[in-house]
N, C-alpha and C. Protein backbone atom coordinates (compact mmCIF):
# COMPACT_ATOMS: atom_id res chain seq x y z
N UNK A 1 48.69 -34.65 -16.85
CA UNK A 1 48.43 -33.45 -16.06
C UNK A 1 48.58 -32.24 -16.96
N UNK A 2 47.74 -31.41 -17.18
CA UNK A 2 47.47 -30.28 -17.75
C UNK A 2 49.19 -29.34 -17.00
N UNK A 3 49.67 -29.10 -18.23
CA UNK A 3 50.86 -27.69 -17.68
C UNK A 3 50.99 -26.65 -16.76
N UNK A 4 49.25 -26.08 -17.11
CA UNK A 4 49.16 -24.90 -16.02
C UNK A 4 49.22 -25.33 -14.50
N UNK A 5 48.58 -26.55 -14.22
CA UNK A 5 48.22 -26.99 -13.16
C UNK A 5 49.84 -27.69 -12.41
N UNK A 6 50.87 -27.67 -13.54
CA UNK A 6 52.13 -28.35 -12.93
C UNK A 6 52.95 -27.16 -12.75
N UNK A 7 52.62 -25.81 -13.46
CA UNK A 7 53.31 -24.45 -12.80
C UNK A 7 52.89 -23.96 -11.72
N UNK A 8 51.43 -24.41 -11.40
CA UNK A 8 50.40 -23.84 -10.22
C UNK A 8 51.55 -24.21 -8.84
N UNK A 9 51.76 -26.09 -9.50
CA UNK A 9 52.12 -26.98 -8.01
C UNK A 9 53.65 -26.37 -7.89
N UNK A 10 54.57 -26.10 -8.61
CA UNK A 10 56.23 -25.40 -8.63
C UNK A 10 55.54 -24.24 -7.76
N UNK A 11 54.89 -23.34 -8.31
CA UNK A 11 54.58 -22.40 -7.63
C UNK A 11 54.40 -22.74 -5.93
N UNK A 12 52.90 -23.50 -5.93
CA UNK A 12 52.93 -23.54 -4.31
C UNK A 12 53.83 -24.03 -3.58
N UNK A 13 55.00 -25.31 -3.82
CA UNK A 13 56.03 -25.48 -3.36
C UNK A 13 57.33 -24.26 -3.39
N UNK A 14 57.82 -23.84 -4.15
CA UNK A 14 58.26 -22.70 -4.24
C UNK A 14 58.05 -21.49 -2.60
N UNK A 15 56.74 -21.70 -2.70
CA UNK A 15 56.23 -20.58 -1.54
C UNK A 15 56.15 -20.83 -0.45
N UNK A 16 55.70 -22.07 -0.24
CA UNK A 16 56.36 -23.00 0.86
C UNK A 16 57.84 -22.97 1.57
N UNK A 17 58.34 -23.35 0.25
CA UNK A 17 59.94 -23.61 0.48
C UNK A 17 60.13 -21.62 0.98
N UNK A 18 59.44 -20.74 0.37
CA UNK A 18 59.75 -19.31 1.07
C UNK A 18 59.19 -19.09 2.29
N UNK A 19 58.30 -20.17 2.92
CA UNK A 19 58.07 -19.59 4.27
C UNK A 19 58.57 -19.90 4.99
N UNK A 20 59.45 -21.05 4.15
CA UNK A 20 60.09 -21.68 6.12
C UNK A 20 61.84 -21.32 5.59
N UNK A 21 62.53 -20.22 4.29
CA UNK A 21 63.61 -19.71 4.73
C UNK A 21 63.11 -18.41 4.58
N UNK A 22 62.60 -17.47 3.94
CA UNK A 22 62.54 -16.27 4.09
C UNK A 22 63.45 -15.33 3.58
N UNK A 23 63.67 -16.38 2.33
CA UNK A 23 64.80 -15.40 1.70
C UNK A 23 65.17 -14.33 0.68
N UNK A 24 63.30 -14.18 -0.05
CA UNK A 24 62.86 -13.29 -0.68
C UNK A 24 62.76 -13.95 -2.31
N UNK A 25 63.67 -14.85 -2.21
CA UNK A 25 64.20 -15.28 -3.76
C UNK A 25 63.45 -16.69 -4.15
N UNK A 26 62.76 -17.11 -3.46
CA UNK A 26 61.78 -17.85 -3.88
C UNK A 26 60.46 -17.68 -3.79
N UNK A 27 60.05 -16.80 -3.22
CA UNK A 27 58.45 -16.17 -3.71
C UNK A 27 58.58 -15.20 -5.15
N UNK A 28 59.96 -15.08 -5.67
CA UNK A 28 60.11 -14.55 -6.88
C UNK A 28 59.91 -15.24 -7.86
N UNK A 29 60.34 -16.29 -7.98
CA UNK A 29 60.95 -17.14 -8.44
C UNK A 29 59.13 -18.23 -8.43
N UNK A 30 58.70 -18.40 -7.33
CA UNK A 30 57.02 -18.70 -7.45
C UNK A 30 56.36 -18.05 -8.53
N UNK A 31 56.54 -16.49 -8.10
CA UNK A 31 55.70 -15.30 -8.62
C UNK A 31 56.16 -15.72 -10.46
N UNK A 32 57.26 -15.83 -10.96
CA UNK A 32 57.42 -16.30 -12.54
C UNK A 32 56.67 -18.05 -12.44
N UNK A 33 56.94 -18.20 -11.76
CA UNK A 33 55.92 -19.79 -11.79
C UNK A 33 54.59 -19.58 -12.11
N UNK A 34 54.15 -19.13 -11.41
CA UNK A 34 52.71 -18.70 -12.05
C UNK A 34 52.35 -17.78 -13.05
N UNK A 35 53.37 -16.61 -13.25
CA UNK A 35 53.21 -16.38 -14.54
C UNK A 35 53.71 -17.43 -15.65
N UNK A 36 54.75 -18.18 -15.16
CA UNK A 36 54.25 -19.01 -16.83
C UNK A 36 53.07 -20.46 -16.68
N UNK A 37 52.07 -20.18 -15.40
CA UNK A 37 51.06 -20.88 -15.47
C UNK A 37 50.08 -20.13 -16.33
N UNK A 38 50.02 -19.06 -16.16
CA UNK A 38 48.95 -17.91 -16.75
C UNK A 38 49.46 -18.39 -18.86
N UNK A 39 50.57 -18.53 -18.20
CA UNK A 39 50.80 -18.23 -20.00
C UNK A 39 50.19 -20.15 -20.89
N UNK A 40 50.55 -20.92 -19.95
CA UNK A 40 50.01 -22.43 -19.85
C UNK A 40 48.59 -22.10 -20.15
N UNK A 41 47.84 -21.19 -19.12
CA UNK A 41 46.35 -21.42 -19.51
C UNK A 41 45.68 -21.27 -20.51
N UNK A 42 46.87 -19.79 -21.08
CA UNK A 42 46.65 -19.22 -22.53
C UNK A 42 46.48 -19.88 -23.66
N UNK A 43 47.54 -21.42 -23.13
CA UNK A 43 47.49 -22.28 -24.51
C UNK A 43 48.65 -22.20 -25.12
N UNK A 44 49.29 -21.37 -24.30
CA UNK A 44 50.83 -21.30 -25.24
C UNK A 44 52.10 -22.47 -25.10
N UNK A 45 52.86 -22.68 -26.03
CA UNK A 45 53.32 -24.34 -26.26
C UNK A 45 54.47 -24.10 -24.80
N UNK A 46 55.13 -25.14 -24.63
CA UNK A 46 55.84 -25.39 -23.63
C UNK A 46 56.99 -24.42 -23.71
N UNK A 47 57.48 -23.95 -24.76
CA UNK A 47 58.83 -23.24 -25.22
C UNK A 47 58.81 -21.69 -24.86
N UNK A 48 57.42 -21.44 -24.91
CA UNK A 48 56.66 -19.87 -24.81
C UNK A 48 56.62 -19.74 -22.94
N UNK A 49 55.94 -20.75 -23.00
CA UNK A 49 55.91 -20.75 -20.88
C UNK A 49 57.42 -20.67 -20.26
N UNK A 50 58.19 -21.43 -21.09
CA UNK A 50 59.57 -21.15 -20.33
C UNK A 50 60.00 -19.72 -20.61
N UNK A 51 60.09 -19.56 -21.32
CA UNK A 51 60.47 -18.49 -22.13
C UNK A 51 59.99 -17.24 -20.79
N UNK A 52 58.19 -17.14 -20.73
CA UNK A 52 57.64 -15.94 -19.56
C UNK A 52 58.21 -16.78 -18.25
N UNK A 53 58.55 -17.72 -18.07
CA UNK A 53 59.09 -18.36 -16.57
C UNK A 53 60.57 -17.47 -16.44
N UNK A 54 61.31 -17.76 -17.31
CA UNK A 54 63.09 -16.99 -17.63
C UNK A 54 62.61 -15.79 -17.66
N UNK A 55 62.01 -14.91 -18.67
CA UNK A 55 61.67 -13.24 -18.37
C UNK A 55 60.84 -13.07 -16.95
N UNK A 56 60.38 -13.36 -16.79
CA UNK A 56 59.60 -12.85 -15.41
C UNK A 56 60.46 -12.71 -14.49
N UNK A 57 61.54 -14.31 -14.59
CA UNK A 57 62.16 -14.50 -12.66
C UNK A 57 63.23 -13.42 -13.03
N UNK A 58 63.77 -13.11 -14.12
CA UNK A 58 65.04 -12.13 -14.36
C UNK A 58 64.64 -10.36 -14.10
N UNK A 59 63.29 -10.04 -14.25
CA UNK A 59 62.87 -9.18 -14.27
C UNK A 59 62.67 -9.19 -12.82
N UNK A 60 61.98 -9.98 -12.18
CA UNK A 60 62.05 -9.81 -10.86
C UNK A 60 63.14 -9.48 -9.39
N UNK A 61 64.04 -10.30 -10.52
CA UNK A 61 65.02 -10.92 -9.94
C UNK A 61 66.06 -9.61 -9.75
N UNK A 62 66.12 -9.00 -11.03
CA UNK A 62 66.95 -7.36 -11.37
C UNK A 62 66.32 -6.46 -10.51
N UNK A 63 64.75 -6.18 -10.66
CA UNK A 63 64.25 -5.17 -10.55
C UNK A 63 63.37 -4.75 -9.32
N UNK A 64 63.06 -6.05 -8.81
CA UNK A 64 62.27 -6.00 -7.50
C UNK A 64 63.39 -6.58 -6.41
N UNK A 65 63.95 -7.07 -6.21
CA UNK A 65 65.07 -7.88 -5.22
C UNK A 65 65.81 -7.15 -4.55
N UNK A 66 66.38 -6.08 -5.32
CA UNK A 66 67.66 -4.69 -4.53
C UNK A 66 66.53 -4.08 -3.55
N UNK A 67 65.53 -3.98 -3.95
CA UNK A 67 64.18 -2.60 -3.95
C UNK A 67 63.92 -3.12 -2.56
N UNK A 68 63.58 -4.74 -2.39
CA UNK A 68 62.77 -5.41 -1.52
C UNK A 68 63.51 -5.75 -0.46
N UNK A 69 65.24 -6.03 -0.71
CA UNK A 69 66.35 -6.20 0.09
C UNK A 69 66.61 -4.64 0.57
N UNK A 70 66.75 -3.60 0.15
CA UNK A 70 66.71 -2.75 1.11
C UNK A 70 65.45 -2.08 2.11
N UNK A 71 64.18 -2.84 1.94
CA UNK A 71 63.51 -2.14 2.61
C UNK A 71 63.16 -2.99 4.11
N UNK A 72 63.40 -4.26 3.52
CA UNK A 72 64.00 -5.41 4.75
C UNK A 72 64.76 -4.96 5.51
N UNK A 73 66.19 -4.88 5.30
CA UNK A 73 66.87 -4.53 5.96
C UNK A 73 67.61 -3.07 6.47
N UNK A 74 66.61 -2.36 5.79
CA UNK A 74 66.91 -1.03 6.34
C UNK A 74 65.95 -1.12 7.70
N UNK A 75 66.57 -0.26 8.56
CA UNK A 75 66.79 -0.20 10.07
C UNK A 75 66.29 1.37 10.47
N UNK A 76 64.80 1.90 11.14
CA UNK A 76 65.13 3.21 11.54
C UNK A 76 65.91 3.70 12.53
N UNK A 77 66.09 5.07 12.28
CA UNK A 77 67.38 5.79 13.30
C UNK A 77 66.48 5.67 14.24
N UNK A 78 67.29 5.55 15.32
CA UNK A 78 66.19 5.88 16.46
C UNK A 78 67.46 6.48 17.74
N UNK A 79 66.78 8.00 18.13
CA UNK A 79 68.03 8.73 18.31
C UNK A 79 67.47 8.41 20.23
N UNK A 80 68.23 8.37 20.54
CA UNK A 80 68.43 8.47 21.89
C UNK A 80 69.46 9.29 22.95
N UNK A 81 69.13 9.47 24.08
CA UNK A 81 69.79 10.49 25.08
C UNK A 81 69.98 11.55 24.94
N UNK A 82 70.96 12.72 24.84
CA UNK A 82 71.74 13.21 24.05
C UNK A 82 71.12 13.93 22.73
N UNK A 83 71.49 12.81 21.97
CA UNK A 83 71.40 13.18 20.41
C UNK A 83 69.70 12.94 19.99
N UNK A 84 68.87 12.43 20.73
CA UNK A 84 67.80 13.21 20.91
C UNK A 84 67.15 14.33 20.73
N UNK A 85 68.22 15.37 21.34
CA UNK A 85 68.19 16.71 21.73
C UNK A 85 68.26 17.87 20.30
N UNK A 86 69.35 17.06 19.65
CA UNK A 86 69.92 17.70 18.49
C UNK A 86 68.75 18.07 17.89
N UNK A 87 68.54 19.76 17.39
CA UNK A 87 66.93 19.54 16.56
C UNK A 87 65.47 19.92 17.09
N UNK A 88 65.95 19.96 18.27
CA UNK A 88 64.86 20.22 19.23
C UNK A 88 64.22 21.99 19.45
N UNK A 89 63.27 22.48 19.68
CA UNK A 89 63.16 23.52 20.06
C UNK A 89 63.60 23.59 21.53
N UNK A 90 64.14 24.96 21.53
CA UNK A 90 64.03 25.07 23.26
C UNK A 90 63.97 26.84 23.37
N UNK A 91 63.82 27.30 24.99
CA UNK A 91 63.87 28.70 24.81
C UNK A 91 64.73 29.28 26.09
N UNK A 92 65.36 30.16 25.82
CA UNK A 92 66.22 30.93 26.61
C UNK A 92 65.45 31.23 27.69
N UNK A 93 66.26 30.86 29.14
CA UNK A 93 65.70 31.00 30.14
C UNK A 93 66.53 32.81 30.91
N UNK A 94 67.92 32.11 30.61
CA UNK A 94 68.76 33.37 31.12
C UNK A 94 69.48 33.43 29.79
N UNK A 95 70.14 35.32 29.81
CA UNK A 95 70.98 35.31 28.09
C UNK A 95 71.96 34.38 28.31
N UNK A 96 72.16 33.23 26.48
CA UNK A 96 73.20 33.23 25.98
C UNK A 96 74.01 33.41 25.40
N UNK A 97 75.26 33.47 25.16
CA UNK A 97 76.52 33.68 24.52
C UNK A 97 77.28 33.14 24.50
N UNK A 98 78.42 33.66 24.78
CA UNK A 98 79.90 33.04 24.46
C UNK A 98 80.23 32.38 25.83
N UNK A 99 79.47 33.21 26.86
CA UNK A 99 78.97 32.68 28.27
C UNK A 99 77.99 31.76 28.61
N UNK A 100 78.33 30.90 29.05
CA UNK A 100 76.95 30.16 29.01
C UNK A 100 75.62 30.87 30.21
N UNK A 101 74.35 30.35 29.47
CA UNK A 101 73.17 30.60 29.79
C UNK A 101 72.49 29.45 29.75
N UNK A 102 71.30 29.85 30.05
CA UNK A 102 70.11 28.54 30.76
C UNK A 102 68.68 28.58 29.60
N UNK A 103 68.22 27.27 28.86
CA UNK A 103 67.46 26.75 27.59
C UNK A 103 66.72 25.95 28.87
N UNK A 104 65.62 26.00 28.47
CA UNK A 104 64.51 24.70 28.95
C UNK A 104 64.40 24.08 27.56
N UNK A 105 64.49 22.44 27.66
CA UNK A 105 64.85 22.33 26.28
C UNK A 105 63.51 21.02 26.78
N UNK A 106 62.50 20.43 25.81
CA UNK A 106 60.70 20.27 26.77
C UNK A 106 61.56 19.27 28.30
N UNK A 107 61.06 20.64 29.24
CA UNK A 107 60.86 20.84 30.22
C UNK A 107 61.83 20.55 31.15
N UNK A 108 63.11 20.49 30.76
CA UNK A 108 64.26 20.02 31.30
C UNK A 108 65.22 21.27 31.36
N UNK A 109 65.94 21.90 32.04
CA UNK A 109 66.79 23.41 32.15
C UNK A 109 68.39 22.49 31.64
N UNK A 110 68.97 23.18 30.64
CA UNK A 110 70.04 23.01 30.49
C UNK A 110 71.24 24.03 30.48
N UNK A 111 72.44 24.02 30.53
CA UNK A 111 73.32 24.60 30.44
C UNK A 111 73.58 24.94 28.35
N UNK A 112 74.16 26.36 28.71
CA UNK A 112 73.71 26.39 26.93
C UNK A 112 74.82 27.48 26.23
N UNK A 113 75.13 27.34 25.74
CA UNK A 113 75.62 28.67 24.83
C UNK A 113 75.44 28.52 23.23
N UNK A 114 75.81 29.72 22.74
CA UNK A 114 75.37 30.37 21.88
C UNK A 114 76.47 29.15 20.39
N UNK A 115 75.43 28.80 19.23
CA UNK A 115 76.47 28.42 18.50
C UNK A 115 77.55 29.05 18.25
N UNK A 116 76.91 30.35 18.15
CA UNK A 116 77.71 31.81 17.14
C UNK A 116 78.34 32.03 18.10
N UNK A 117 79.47 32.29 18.31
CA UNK A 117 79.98 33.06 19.75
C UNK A 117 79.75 34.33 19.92
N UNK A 118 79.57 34.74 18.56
CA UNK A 118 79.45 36.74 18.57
C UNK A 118 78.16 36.94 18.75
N UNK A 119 77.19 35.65 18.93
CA UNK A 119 75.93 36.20 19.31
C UNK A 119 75.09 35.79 20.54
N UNK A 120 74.65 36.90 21.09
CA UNK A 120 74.06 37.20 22.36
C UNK A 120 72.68 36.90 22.03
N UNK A 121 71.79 36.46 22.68
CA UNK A 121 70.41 35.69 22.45
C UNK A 121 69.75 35.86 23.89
N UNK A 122 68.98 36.85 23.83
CA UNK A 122 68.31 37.12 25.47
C UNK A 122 67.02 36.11 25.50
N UNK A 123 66.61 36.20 27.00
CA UNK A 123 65.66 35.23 27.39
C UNK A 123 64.44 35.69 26.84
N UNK A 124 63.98 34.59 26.43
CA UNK A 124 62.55 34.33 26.10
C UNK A 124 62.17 34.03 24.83
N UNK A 125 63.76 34.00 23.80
CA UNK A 125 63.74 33.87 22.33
C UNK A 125 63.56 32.22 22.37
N UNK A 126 63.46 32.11 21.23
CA UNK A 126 63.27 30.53 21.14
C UNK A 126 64.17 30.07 20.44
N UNK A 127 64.85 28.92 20.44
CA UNK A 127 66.46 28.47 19.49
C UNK A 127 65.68 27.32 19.58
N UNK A 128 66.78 26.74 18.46
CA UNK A 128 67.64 25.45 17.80
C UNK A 128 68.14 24.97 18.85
N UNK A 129 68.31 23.55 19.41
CA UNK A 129 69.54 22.70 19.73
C UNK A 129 70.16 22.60 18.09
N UNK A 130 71.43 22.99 18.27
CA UNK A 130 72.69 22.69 17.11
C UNK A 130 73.10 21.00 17.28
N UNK A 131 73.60 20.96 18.71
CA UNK A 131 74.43 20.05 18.94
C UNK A 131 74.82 20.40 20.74
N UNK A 132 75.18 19.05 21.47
CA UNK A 132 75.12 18.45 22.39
C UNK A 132 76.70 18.54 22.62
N UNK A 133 77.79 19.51 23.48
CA UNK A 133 78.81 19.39 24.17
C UNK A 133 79.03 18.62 25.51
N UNK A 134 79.55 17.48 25.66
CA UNK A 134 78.70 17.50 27.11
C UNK A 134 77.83 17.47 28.01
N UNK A 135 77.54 18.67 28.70
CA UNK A 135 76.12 19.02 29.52
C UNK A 135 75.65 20.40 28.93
N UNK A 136 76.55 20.97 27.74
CA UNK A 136 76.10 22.29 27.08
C UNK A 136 75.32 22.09 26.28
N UNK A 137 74.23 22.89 25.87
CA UNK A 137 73.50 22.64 24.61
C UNK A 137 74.17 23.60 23.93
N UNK A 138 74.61 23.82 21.98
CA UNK A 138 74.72 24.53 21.70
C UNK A 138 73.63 25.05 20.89
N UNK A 139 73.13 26.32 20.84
CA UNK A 139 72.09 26.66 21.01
C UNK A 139 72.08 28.44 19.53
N UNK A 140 71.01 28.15 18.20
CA UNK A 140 71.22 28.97 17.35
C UNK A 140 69.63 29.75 17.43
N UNK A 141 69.10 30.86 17.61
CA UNK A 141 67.99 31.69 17.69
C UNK A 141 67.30 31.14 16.27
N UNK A 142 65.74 30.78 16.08
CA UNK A 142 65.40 30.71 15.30
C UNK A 142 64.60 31.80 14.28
N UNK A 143 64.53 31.78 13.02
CA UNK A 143 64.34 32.78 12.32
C UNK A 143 63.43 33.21 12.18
């Protein structure tokens, strides 16, 4: 059996064996399989193919694996209720301050005061949600 054709078959088993665990580290580990089939086809002696089989899976193994493991298992935020809110435009319905006042924050009336306490923010300006007290929005005029 021709070499290339016995890195081809490591390879497709290899990928196999990655579909039914899914563990990232053997479609790597394929992926240098077939590069040292490529290097087999080249004609290069058995010592040379191992040789790109060991550099490839180590290179892969270093350099693509952290990269590919965090994009797996990174998770988006996904903000709900509440903290939703944080970030949001909204606009002064009645003034706020240090007193609370009334934000339609989209299309919902909330209870609100002013982040700043020293600052007064009359109706019709448009704010920031800061942050979520409770049932208060705290609430900063935008610039």
């Amino acid at each position: 059996m021709q070499s290339w054709l016995l890195w081809l078959s490591i390879a497709a088993v290899l990928g196999i064996a990655e579909l039914m665990t899914a563990t990232l580290d053997l479609l790597l580990l394929a992926l240098a399989a077939t590069a040292a089939g490529g290097a087999a086809a080249l004609g290069l002696g058995v010592g040379l193919q191992l040789l790109a089989f060991a550099v490839t899976a180590a290179a892969l193994i270093v350099l693509v694996r952290p990269v590919a493991r965090r994009h797996l298992t990174a998770y988006p935020q996904l903000r709900s209720g509440v903290a939703a809110l944080v970030g949001r435009e909204a606009v002064v319905l009645s003034v706020v301050g240090r007193e609370p006042g009334r934000v339609r924050i989209g299309g919902e009336e909330w209870t609100a005061r002013s982040y700043d306490p020293d600052l007064l923010i009359p109706a019709g300006t448009t704010v920031d949600v800061f942050a979520i007290e409770g049932a208060t929005a705290l609430v900063y005029p935008r610039e």
